[in-house]
C-alpha atoms as a PDB file:
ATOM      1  CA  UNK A   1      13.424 -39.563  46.472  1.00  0.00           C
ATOM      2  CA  UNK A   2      10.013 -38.057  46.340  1.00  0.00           C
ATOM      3  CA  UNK A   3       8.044 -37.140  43.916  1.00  0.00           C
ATOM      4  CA  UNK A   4       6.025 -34.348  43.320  1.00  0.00           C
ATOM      5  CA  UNK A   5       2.494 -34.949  43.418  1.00  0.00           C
ATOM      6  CA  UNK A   6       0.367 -34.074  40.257  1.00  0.00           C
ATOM      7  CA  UNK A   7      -2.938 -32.557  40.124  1.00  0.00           C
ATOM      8  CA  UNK A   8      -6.041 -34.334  38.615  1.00  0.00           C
ATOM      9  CA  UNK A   9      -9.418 -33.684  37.626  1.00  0.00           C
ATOM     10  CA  UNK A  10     -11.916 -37.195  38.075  1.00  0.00           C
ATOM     11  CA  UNK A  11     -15.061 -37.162  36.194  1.00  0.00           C
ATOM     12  CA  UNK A  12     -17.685 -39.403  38.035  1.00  0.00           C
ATOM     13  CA  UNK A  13     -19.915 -41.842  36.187  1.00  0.00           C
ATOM     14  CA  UNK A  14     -23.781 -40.405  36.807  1.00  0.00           C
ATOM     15  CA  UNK A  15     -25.005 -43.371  36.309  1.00  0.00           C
ATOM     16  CA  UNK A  16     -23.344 -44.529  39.403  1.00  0.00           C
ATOM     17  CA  UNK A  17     -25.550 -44.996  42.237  1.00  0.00           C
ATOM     18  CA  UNK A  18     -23.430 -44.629  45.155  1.00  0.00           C
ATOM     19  CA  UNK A  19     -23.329 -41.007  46.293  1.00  0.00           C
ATOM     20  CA  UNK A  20     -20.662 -38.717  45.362  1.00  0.00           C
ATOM     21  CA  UNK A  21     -19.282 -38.801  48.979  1.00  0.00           C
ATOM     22  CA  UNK A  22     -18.859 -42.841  48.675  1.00  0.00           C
ATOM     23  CA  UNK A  23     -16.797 -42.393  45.560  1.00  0.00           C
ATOM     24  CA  UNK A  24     -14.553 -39.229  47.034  1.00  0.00           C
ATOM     25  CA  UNK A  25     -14.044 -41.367  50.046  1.00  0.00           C
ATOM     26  CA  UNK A  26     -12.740 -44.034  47.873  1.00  0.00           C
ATOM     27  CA  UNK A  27     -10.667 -42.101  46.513  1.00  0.00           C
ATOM     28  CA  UNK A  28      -8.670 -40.444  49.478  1.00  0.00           C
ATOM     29  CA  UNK A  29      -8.413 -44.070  50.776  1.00  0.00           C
ATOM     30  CA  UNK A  30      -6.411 -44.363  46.958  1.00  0.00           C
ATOM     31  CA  UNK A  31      -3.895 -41.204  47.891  1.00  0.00           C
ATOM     32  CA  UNK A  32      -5.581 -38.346  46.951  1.00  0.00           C
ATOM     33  CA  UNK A  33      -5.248 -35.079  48.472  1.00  0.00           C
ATOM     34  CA  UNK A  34      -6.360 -31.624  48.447  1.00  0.00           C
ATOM     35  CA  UNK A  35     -10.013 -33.097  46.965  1.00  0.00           C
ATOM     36  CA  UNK A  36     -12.642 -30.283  45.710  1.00  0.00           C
ATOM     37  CA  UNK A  37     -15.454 -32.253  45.140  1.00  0.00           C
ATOM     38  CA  UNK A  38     -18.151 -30.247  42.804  1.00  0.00           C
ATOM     39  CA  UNK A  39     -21.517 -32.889  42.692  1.00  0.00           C
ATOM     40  CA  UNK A  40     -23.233 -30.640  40.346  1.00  0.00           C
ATOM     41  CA  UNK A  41     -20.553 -31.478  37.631  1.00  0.00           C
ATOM     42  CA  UNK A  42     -19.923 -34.976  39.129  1.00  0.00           C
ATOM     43  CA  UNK A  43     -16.060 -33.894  39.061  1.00  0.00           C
ATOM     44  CA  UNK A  44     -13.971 -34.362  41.860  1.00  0.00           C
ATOM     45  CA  UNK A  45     -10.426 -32.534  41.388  1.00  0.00           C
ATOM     46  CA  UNK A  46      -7.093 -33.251  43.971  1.00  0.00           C
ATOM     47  CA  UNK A  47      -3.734 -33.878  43.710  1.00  0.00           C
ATOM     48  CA  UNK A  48      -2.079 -37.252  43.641  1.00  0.00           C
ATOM     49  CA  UNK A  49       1.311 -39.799  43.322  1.00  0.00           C
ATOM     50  CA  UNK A  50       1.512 -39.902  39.867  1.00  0.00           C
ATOM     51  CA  UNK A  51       1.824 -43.881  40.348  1.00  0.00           C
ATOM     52  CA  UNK A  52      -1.378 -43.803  42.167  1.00  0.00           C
ATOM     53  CA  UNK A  53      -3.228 -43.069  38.451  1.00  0.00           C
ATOM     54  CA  UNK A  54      -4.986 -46.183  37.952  1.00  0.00           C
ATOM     55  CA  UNK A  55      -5.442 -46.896  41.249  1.00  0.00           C
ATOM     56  CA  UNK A  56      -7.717 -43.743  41.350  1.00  0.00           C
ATOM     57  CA  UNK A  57      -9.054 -45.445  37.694  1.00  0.00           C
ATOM     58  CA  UNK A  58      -9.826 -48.656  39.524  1.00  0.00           C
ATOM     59  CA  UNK A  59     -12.282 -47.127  42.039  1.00  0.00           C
ATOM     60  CA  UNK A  60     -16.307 -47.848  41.083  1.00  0.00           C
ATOM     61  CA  UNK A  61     -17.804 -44.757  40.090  1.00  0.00           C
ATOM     62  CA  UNK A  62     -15.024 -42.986  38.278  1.00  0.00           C
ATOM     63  CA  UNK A  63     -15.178 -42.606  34.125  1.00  0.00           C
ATOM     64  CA  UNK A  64     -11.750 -40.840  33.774  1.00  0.00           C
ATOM     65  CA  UNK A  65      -8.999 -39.625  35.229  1.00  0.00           C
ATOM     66  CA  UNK A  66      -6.757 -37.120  33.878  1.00  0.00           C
ATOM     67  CA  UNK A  67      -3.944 -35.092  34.737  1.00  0.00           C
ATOM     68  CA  UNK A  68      -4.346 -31.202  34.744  1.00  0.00           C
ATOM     69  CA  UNK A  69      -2.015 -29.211  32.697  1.00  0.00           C
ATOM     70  CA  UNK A  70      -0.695 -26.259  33.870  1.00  0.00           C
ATOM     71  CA  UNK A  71       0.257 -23.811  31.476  1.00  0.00           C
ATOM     72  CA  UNK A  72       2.821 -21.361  31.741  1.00  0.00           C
ATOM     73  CA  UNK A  73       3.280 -18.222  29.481  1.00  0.00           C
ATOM     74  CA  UNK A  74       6.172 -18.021  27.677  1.00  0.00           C
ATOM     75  CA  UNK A  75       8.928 -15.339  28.496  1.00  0.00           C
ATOM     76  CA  UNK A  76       9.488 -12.755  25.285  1.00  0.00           C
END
């Protein structure tokens, strides 16, 4: 069975001193994929195993990790 990967939006801690790169490589090494990285908002966003979630959490550097809703309009 797989499952489907979720997408995620990581909000790095500034006060972290490693560079942004450091923390993004980190993370890959954790499972995540399809990374946009945006240093100017310390925010890295990918997709991920959902079981992966606090291995992403456990990385140094990272404040939060949360999972992106996507919304979907409602038929009439």
């Amino acid at each position: 069975m797989t499952t489907d990967k979720i997408e995620v939006t990581i909000r790095i801690d500034k006060k972290e001193a490693r560079s942004l790169g450091e923390v993004v490589g980190d993370l890959k090494l954790k499972g995540l994929e399809q990374v946009q990285s945006h240093e100017r908002f310390m925010i890295v966003n990918g997709t991920v195993n959902p079981d992966a979630l606090d291995a992403l959490r456990a990385v140094k550097g990272v404040a939060s990790v949360r999972k992106d809703v996507a919304y979907k309009p409602q038929a009439n």
